[in-house]
C-alpha atoms as a PDB file:
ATOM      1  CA  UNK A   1       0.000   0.000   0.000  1.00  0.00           C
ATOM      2  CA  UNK A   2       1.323   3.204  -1.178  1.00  0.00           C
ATOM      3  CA  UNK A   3       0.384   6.351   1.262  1.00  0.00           C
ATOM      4  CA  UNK A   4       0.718   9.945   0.740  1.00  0.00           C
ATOM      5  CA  UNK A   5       0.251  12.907   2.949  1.00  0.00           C
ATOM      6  CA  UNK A   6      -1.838  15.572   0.956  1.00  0.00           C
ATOM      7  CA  UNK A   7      -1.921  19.348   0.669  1.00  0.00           C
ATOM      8  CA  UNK A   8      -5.050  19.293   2.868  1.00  0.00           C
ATOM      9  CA  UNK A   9      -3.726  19.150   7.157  1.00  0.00           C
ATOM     10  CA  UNK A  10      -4.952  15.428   8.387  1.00  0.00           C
ATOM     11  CA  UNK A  11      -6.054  14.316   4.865  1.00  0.00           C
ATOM     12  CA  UNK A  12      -4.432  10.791   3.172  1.00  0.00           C
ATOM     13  CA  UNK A  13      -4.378   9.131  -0.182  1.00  0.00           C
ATOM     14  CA  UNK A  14      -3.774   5.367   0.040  1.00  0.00           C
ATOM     15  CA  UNK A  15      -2.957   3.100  -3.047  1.00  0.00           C
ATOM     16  CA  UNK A  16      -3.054  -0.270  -2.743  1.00  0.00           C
ATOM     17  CA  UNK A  17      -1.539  -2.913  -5.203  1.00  0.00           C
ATOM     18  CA  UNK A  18      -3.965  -4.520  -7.385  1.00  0.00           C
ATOM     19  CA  UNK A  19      -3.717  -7.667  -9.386  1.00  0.00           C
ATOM     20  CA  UNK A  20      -4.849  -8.118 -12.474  1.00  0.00           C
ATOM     21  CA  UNK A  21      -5.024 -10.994 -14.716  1.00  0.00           C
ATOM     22  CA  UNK A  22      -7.382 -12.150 -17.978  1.00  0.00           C
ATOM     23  CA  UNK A  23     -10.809 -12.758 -15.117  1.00  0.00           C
ATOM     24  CA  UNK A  24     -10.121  -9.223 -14.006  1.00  0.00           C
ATOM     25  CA  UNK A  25      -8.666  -8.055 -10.910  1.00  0.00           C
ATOM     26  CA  UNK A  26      -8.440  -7.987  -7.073  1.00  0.00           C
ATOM     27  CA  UNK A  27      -7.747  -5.032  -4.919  1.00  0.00           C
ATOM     28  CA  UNK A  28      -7.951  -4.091  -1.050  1.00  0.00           C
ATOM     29  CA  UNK A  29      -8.174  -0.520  -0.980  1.00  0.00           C
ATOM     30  CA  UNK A  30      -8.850  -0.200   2.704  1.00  0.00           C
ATOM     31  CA  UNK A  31      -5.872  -1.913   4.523  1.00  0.00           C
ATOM     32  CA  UNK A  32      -5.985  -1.358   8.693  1.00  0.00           C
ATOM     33  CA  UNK A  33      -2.150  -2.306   8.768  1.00  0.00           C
ATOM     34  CA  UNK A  34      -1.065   0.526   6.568  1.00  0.00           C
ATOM     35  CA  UNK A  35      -3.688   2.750   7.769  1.00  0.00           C
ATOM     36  CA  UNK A  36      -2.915   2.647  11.156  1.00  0.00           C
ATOM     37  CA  UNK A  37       1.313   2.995  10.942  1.00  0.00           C
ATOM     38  CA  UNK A  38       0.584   6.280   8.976  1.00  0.00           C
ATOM     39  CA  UNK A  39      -1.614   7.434  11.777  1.00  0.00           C
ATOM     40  CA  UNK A  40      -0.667   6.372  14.318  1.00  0.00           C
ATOM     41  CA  UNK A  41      -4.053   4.839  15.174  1.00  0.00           C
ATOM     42  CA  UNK A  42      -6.846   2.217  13.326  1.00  0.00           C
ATOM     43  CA  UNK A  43      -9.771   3.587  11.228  1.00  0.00           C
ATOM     44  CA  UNK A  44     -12.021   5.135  13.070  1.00  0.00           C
ATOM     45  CA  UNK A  45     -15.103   2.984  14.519  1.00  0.00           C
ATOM     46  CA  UNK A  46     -17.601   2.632  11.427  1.00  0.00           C
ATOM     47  CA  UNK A  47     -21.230   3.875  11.583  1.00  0.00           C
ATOM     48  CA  UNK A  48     -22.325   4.201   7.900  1.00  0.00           C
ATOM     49  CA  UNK A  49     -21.671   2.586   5.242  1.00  0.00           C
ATOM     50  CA  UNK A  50     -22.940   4.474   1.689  1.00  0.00           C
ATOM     51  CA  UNK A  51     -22.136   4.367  -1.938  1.00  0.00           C
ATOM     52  CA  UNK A  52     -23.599   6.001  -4.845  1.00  0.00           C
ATOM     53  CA  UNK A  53     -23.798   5.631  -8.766  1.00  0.00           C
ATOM     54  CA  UNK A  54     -23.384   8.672 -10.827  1.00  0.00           C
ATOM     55  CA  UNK A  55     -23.856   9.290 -14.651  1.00  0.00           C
ATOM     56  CA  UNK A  56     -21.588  11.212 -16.723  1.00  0.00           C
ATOM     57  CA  UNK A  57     -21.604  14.724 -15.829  1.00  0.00           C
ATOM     58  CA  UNK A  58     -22.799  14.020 -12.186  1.00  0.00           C
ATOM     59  CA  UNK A  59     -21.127  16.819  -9.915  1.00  0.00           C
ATOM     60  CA  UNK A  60     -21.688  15.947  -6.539  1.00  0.00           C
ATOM     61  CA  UNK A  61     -20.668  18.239  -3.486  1.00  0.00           C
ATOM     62  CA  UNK A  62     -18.935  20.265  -1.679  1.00  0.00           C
ATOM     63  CA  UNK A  63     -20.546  18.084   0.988  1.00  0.00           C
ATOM     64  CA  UNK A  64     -19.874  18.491   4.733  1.00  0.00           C
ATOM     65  CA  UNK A  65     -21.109  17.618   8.209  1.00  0.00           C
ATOM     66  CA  UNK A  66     -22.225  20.468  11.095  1.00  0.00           C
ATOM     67  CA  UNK A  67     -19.200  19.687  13.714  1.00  0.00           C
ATOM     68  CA  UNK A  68     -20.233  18.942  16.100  1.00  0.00           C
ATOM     69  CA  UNK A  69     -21.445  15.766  15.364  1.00  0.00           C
ATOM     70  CA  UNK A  70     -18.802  15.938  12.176  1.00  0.00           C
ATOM     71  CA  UNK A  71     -17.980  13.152  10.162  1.00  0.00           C
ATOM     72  CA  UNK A  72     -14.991  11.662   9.112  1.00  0.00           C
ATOM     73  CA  UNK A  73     -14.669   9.758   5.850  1.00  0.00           C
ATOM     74  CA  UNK A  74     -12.796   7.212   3.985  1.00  0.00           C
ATOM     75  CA  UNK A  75     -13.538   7.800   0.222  1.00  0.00           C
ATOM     76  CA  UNK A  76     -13.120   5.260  -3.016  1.00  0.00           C
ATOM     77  CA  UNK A  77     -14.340   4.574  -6.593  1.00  0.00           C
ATOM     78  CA  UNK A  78     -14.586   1.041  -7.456  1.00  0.00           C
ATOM     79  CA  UNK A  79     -16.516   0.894 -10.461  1.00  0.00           C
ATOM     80  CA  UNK A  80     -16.166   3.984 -12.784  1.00  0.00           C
ATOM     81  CA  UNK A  81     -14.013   6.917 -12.757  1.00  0.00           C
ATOM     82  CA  UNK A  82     -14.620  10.356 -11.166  1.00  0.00           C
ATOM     83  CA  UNK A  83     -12.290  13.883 -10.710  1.00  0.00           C
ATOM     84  CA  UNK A  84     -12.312  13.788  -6.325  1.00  0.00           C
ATOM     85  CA  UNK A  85     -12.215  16.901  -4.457  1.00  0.00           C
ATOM     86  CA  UNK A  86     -11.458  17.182  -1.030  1.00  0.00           C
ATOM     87  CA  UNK A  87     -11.184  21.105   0.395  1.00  0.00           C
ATOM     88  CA  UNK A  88     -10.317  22.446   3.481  1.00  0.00           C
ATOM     89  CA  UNK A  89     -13.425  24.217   4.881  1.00  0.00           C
ATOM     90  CA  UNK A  90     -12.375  24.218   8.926  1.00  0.00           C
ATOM     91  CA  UNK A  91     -12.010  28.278  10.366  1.00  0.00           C
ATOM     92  CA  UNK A  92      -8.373  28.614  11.614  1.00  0.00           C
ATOM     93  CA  UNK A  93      -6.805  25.636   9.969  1.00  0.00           C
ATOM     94  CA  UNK A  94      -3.251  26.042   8.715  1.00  0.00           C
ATOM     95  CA  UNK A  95      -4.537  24.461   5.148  1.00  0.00           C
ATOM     96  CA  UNK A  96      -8.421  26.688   5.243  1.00  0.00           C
ATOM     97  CA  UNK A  97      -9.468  27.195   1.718  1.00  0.00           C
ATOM     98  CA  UNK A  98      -6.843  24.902   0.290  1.00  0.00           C
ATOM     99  CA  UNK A  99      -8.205  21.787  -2.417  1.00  0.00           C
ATOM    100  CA  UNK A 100      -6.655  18.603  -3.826  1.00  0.00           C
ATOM    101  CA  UNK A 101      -8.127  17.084  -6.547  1.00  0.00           C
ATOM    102  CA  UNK A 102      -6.920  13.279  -8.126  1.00  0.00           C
ATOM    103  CA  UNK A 103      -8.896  11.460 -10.294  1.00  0.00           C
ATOM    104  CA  UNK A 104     -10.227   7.803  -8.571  1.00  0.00           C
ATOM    105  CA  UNK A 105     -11.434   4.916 -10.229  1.00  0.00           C
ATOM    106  CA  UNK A 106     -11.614   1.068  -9.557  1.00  0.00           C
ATOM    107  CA  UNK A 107      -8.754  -0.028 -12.075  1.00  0.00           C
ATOM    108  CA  UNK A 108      -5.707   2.131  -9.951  1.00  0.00           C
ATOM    109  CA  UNK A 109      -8.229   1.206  -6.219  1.00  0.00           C
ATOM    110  CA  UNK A 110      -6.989   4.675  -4.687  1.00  0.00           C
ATOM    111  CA  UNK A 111      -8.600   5.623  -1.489  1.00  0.00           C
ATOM    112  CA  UNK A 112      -8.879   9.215   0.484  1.00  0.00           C
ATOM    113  CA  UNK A 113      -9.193   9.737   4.145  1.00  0.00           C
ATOM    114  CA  UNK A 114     -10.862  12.812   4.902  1.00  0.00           C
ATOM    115  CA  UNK A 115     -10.808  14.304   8.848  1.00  0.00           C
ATOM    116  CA  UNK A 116     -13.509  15.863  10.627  1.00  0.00           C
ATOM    117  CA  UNK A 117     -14.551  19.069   8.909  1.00  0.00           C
ATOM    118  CA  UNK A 118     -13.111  18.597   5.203  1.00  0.00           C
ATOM    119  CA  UNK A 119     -15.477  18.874   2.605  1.00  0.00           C
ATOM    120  CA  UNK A 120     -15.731  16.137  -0.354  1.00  0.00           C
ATOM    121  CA  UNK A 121     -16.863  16.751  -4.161  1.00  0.00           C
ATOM    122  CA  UNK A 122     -16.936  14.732  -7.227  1.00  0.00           C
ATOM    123  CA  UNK A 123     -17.283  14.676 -11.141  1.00  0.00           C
ATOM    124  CA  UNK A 124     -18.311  11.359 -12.749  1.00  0.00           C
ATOM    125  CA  UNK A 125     -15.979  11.405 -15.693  1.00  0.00           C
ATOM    126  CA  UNK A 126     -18.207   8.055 -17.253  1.00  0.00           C
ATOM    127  CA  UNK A 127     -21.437   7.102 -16.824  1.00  0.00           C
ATOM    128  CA  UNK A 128     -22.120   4.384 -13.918  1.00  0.00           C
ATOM    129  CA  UNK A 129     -19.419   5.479 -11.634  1.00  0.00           C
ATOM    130  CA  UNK A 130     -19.807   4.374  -8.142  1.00  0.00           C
ATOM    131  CA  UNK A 131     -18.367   6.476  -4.833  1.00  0.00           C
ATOM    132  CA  UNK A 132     -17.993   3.929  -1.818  1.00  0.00           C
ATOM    133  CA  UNK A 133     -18.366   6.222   1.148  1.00  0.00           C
ATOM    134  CA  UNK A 134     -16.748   4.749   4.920  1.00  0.00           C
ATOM    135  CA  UNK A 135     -17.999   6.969   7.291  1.00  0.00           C
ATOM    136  CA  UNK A 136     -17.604   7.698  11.179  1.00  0.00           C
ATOM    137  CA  UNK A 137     -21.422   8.663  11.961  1.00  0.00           C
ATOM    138  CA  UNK A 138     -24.571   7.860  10.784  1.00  0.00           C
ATOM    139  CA  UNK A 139     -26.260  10.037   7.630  1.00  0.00           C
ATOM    140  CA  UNK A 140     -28.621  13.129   9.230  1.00  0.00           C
ATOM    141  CA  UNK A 141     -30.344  15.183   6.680  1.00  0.00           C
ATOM    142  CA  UNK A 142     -30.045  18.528   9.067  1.00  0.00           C
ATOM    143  CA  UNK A 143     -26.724  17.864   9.946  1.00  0.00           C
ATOM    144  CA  UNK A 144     -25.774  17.869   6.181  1.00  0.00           C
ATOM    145  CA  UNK A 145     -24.256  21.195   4.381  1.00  0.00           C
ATOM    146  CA  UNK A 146     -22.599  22.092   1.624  1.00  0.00           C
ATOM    147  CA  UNK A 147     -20.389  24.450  -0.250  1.00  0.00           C
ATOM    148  CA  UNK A 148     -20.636  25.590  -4.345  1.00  0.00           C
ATOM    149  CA  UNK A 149     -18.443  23.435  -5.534  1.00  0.00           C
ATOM    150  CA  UNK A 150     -17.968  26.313  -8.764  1.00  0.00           C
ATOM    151  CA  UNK A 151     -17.302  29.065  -6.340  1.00  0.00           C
ATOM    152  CA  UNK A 152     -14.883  30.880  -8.347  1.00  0.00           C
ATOM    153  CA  UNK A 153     -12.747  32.222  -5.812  1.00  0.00           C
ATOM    154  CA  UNK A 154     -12.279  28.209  -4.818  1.00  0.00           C
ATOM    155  CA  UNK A 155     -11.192  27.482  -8.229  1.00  0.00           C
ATOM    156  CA  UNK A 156     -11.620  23.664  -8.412  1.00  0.00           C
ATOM    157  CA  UNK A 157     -10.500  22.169 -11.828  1.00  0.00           C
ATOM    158  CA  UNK A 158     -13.779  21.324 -13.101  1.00  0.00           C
ATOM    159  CA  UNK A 159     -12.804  19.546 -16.338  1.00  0.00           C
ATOM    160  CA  UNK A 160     -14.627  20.994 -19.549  1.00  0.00           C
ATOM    161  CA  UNK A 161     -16.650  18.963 -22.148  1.00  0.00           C
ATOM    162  CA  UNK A 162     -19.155  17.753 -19.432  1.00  0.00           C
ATOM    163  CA  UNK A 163     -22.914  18.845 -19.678  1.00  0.00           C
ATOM    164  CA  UNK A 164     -23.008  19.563 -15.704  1.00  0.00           C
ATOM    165  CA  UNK A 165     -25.686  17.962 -13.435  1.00  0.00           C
ATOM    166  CA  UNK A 166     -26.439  19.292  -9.841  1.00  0.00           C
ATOM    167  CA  UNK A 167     -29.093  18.688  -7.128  1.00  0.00           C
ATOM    168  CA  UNK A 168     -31.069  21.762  -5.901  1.00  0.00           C
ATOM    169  CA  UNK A 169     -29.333  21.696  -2.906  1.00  0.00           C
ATOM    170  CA  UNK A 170     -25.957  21.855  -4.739  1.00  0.00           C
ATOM    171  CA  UNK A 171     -27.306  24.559  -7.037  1.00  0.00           C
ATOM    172  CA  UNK A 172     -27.776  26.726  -4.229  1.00  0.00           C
ATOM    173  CA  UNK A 173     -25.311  26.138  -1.928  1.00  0.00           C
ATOM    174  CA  UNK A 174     -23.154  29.301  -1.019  1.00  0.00           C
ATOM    175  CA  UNK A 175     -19.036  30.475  -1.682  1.00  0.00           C
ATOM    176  CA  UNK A 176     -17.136  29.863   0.413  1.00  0.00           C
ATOM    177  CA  UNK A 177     -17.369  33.193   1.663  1.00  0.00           C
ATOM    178  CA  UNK A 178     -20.409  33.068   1.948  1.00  0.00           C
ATOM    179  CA  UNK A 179     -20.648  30.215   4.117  1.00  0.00           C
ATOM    180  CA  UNK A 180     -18.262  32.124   6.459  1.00  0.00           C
ATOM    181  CA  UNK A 181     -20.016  34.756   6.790  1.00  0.00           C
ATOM    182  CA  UNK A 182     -22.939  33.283   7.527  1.00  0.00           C
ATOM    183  CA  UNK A 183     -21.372  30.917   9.927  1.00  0.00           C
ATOM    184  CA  UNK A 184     -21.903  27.349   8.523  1.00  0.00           C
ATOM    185  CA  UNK A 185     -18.524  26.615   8.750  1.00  0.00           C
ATOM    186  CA  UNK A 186     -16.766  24.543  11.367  1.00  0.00           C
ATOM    187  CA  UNK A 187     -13.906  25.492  13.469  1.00  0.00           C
ATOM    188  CA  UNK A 188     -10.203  23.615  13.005  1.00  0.00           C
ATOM    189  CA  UNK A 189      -9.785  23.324  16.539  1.00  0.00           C
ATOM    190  CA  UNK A 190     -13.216  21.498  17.220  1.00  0.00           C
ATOM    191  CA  UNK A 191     -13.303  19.426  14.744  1.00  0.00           C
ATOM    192  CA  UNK A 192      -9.979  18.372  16.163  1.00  0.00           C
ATOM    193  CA  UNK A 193     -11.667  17.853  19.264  1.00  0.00           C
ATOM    194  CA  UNK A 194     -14.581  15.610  17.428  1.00  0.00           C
ATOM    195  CA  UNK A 195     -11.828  13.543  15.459  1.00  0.00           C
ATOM    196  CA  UNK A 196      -9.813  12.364  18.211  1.00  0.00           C
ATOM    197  CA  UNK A 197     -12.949  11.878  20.662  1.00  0.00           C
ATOM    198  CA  UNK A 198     -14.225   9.064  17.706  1.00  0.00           C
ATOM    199  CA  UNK A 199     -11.490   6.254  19.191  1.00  0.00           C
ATOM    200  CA  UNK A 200     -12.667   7.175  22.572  1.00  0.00           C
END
Protein backbone atom coordinates (compact mmCIF):
# COMPACT_ATOMS: atom_id res chain seq x y z
CA UNK A 1 0.00 0.00 0.00
CA UNK A 2 1.32 3.20 -1.18
CA UNK A 3 0.38 6.35 1.26
CA UNK A 4 0.72 9.95 0.74
CA UNK A 5 0.25 12.91 2.95
CA UNK A 6 -1.84 15.57 0.96
CA UNK A 7 -1.92 19.35 0.67
CA UNK A 8 -5.05 19.29 2.87
CA UNK A 9 -3.73 19.15 7.16
CA UNK A 10 -4.95 15.43 8.39
CA UNK A 11 -6.05 14.32 4.86
CA UNK A 12 -4.43 10.79 3.17
CA UNK A 13 -4.38 9.13 -0.18
CA UNK A 14 -3.77 5.37 0.04
CA UNK A 15 -2.96 3.10 -3.05
CA UNK A 16 -3.05 -0.27 -2.74
CA UNK A 17 -1.54 -2.91 -5.20
CA UNK A 18 -3.96 -4.52 -7.38
CA UNK A 19 -3.72 -7.67 -9.39
CA UNK A 20 -4.85 -8.12 -12.47
CA UNK A 21 -5.02 -10.99 -14.72
CA UNK A 22 -7.38 -12.15 -17.98
CA UNK A 23 -10.81 -12.76 -15.12
CA UNK A 24 -10.12 -9.22 -14.01
CA UNK A 25 -8.67 -8.05 -10.91
CA UNK A 26 -8.44 -7.99 -7.07
CA UNK A 27 -7.75 -5.03 -4.92
CA UNK A 28 -7.95 -4.09 -1.05
CA UNK A 29 -8.17 -0.52 -0.98
CA UNK A 30 -8.85 -0.20 2.70
CA UNK A 31 -5.87 -1.91 4.52
CA UNK A 32 -5.99 -1.36 8.69
CA UNK A 33 -2.15 -2.31 8.77
CA UNK A 34 -1.07 0.53 6.57
CA UNK A 35 -3.69 2.75 7.77
CA UNK A 36 -2.91 2.65 11.16
CA UNK A 37 1.31 3.00 10.94
CA UNK A 38 0.58 6.28 8.98
CA UNK A 39 -1.61 7.43 11.78
CA UNK A 40 -0.67 6.37 14.32
CA UNK A 41 -4.05 4.84 15.17
CA UNK A 42 -6.85 2.22 13.33
CA UNK A 43 -9.77 3.59 11.23
CA UNK A 44 -12.02 5.13 13.07
CA UNK A 45 -15.10 2.98 14.52
CA UNK A 46 -17.60 2.63 11.43
CA UNK A 47 -21.23 3.87 11.58
CA UNK A 48 -22.33 4.20 7.90
CA UNK A 49 -21.67 2.59 5.24
CA UNK A 50 -22.94 4.47 1.69
CA UNK A 51 -22.14 4.37 -1.94
CA UNK A 52 -23.60 6.00 -4.85
CA UNK A 53 -23.80 5.63 -8.77
CA UNK A 54 -23.38 8.67 -10.83
CA UNK A 55 -23.86 9.29 -14.65
CA UNK A 56 -21.59 11.21 -16.72
CA UNK A 57 -21.60 14.72 -15.83
CA UNK A 58 -22.80 14.02 -12.19
CA UNK A 59 -21.13 16.82 -9.92
CA UNK A 60 -21.69 15.95 -6.54
CA UNK A 61 -20.67 18.24 -3.49
CA UNK A 62 -18.93 20.27 -1.68
CA UNK A 63 -20.55 18.08 0.99
CA UNK A 64 -19.87 18.49 4.73
CA UNK A 65 -21.11 17.62 8.21
CA UNK A 66 -22.23 20.47 11.09
CA UNK A 67 -19.20 19.69 13.71
CA UNK A 68 -20.23 18.94 16.10
CA UNK A 69 -21.45 15.77 15.36
CA UNK A 70 -18.80 15.94 12.18
CA UNK A 71 -17.98 13.15 10.16
CA UNK A 72 -14.99 11.66 9.11
CA UNK A 73 -14.67 9.76 5.85
CA UNK A 74 -12.80 7.21 3.99
CA UNK A 75 -13.54 7.80 0.22
CA UNK A 76 -13.12 5.26 -3.02
CA UNK A 77 -14.34 4.57 -6.59
CA UNK A 78 -14.59 1.04 -7.46
CA UNK A 79 -16.52 0.89 -10.46
CA UNK A 80 -16.17 3.98 -12.78
CA UNK A 81 -14.01 6.92 -12.76
CA UNK A 82 -14.62 10.36 -11.17
CA UNK A 83 -12.29 13.88 -10.71
CA UNK A 84 -12.31 13.79 -6.33
CA UNK A 85 -12.22 16.90 -4.46
CA UNK A 86 -11.46 17.18 -1.03
CA UNK A 87 -11.18 21.11 0.39
CA UNK A 88 -10.32 22.45 3.48
CA UNK A 89 -13.43 24.22 4.88
CA UNK A 90 -12.38 24.22 8.93
CA UNK A 91 -12.01 28.28 10.37
CA UNK A 92 -8.37 28.61 11.61
CA UNK A 93 -6.81 25.64 9.97
CA UNK A 94 -3.25 26.04 8.72
CA UNK A 95 -4.54 24.46 5.15
CA UNK A 96 -8.42 26.69 5.24
CA UNK A 97 -9.47 27.20 1.72
CA UNK A 98 -6.84 24.90 0.29
CA UNK A 99 -8.20 21.79 -2.42
CA UNK A 100 -6.65 18.60 -3.83
CA UNK A 101 -8.13 17.08 -6.55
CA UNK A 102 -6.92 13.28 -8.13
CA UNK A 103 -8.90 11.46 -10.29
CA UNK A 104 -10.23 7.80 -8.57
CA UNK A 105 -11.43 4.92 -10.23
CA UNK A 106 -11.61 1.07 -9.56
CA UNK A 107 -8.75 -0.03 -12.08
CA UNK A 108 -5.71 2.13 -9.95
CA UNK A 109 -8.23 1.21 -6.22
CA UNK A 110 -6.99 4.68 -4.69
CA UNK A 111 -8.60 5.62 -1.49
CA UNK A 112 -8.88 9.22 0.48
CA UNK A 113 -9.19 9.74 4.14
CA UNK A 114 -10.86 12.81 4.90
CA UNK A 115 -10.81 14.30 8.85
CA UNK A 116 -13.51 15.86 10.63
CA UNK A 117 -14.55 19.07 8.91
CA UNK A 118 -13.11 18.60 5.20
CA UNK A 119 -15.48 18.87 2.61
CA UNK A 120 -15.73 16.14 -0.35
CA UNK A 121 -16.86 16.75 -4.16
CA UNK A 122 -16.94 14.73 -7.23
CA UNK A 123 -17.28 14.68 -11.14
CA UNK A 124 -18.31 11.36 -12.75
CA UNK A 125 -15.98 11.40 -15.69
CA UNK A 126 -18.21 8.05 -17.25
CA UNK A 127 -21.44 7.10 -16.82
CA UNK A 128 -22.12 4.38 -13.92
CA UNK A 129 -19.42 5.48 -11.63
CA UNK A 130 -19.81 4.37 -8.14
CA UNK A 131 -18.37 6.48 -4.83
CA UNK A 132 -17.99 3.93 -1.82
CA UNK A 133 -18.37 6.22 1.15
CA UNK A 134 -16.75 4.75 4.92
CA UNK A 135 -18.00 6.97 7.29
CA UNK A 136 -17.60 7.70 11.18
CA UNK A 137 -21.42 8.66 11.96
CA UNK A 138 -24.57 7.86 10.78
CA UNK A 139 -26.26 10.04 7.63
CA UNK A 140 -28.62 13.13 9.23
CA UNK A 141 -30.34 15.18 6.68
CA UNK A 142 -30.04 18.53 9.07
CA UNK A 143 -26.72 17.86 9.95
CA UNK A 144 -25.77 17.87 6.18
CA UNK A 145 -24.26 21.19 4.38
CA UNK A 146 -22.60 22.09 1.62
CA UNK A 147 -20.39 24.45 -0.25
CA UNK A 148 -20.64 25.59 -4.34
CA UNK A 149 -18.44 23.43 -5.53
CA UNK A 150 -17.97 26.31 -8.76
CA UNK A 151 -17.30 29.06 -6.34
CA UNK A 152 -14.88 30.88 -8.35
CA UNK A 153 -12.75 32.22 -5.81
CA UNK A 154 -12.28 28.21 -4.82
CA UNK A 155 -11.19 27.48 -8.23
CA UNK A 156 -11.62 23.66 -8.41
CA UNK A 157 -10.50 22.17 -11.83
CA UNK A 158 -13.78 21.32 -13.10
CA UNK A 159 -12.80 19.55 -16.34
CA UNK A 160 -14.63 20.99 -19.55
CA UNK A 161 -16.65 18.96 -22.15
CA UNK A 162 -19.16 17.75 -19.43
CA UNK A 163 -22.91 18.85 -19.68
CA UNK A 164 -23.01 19.56 -15.70
CA UNK A 165 -25.69 17.96 -13.43
CA UNK A 166 -26.44 19.29 -9.84
CA UNK A 167 -29.09 18.69 -7.13
CA UNK A 168 -31.07 21.76 -5.90
CA UNK A 169 -29.33 21.70 -2.91
CA UNK A 170 -25.96 21.86 -4.74
CA UNK A 171 -27.31 24.56 -7.04
CA UNK A 172 -27.78 26.73 -4.23
CA UNK A 173 -25.31 26.14 -1.93
CA UNK A 174 -23.15 29.30 -1.02
CA UNK A 175 -19.04 30.48 -1.68
CA UNK A 176 -17.14 29.86 0.41
CA UNK A 177 -17.37 33.19 1.66
CA UNK A 178 -20.41 33.07 1.95
CA UNK A 179 -20.65 30.21 4.12
CA UNK A 180 -18.26 32.12 6.46
CA UNK A 181 -20.02 34.76 6.79
CA UNK A 182 -22.94 33.28 7.53
CA UNK A 183 -21.37 30.92 9.93
CA UNK A 184 -21.90 27.35 8.52
CA UNK A 185 -18.52 26.61 8.75
CA UNK A 186 -16.77 24.54 11.37
CA UNK A 187 -13.91 25.49 13.47
CA UNK A 188 -10.20 23.61 13.00
CA UNK A 189 -9.78 23.32 16.54
CA UNK A 190 -13.22 21.50 17.22
CA UNK A 191 -13.30 19.43 14.74
CA UNK A 192 -9.98 18.37 16.16
CA UNK A 193 -11.67 17.85 19.26
CA UNK A 194 -14.58 15.61 17.43
CA UNK A 195 -11.83 13.54 15.46
CA UNK A 196 -9.81 12.36 18.21
CA UNK A 197 -12.95 11.88 20.66
CA UNK A 198 -14.22 9.06 17.71
CA UNK A 199 -11.49 6.25 19.19
CA UNK A 200 -12.67 7.18 22.57
Amino acid sequence: MQVQKLGIEGAYAFTPPVHKDDRGLFTSPFQDAAFAESQGRPLFPVKDISHNLSARGVLRGIHYTTTPPGRAKYVYCPYGRVQDYLVDLRLGSPTFGRWESTELGGEEARALYLPVGVGHAFLSLRDDSMVVYVMSEGYVPEHELAVSPLDPKLGLPVPQGYALAQSPRDTAAPTLAEAERRGLLPEYDTCRRVEAALWQ
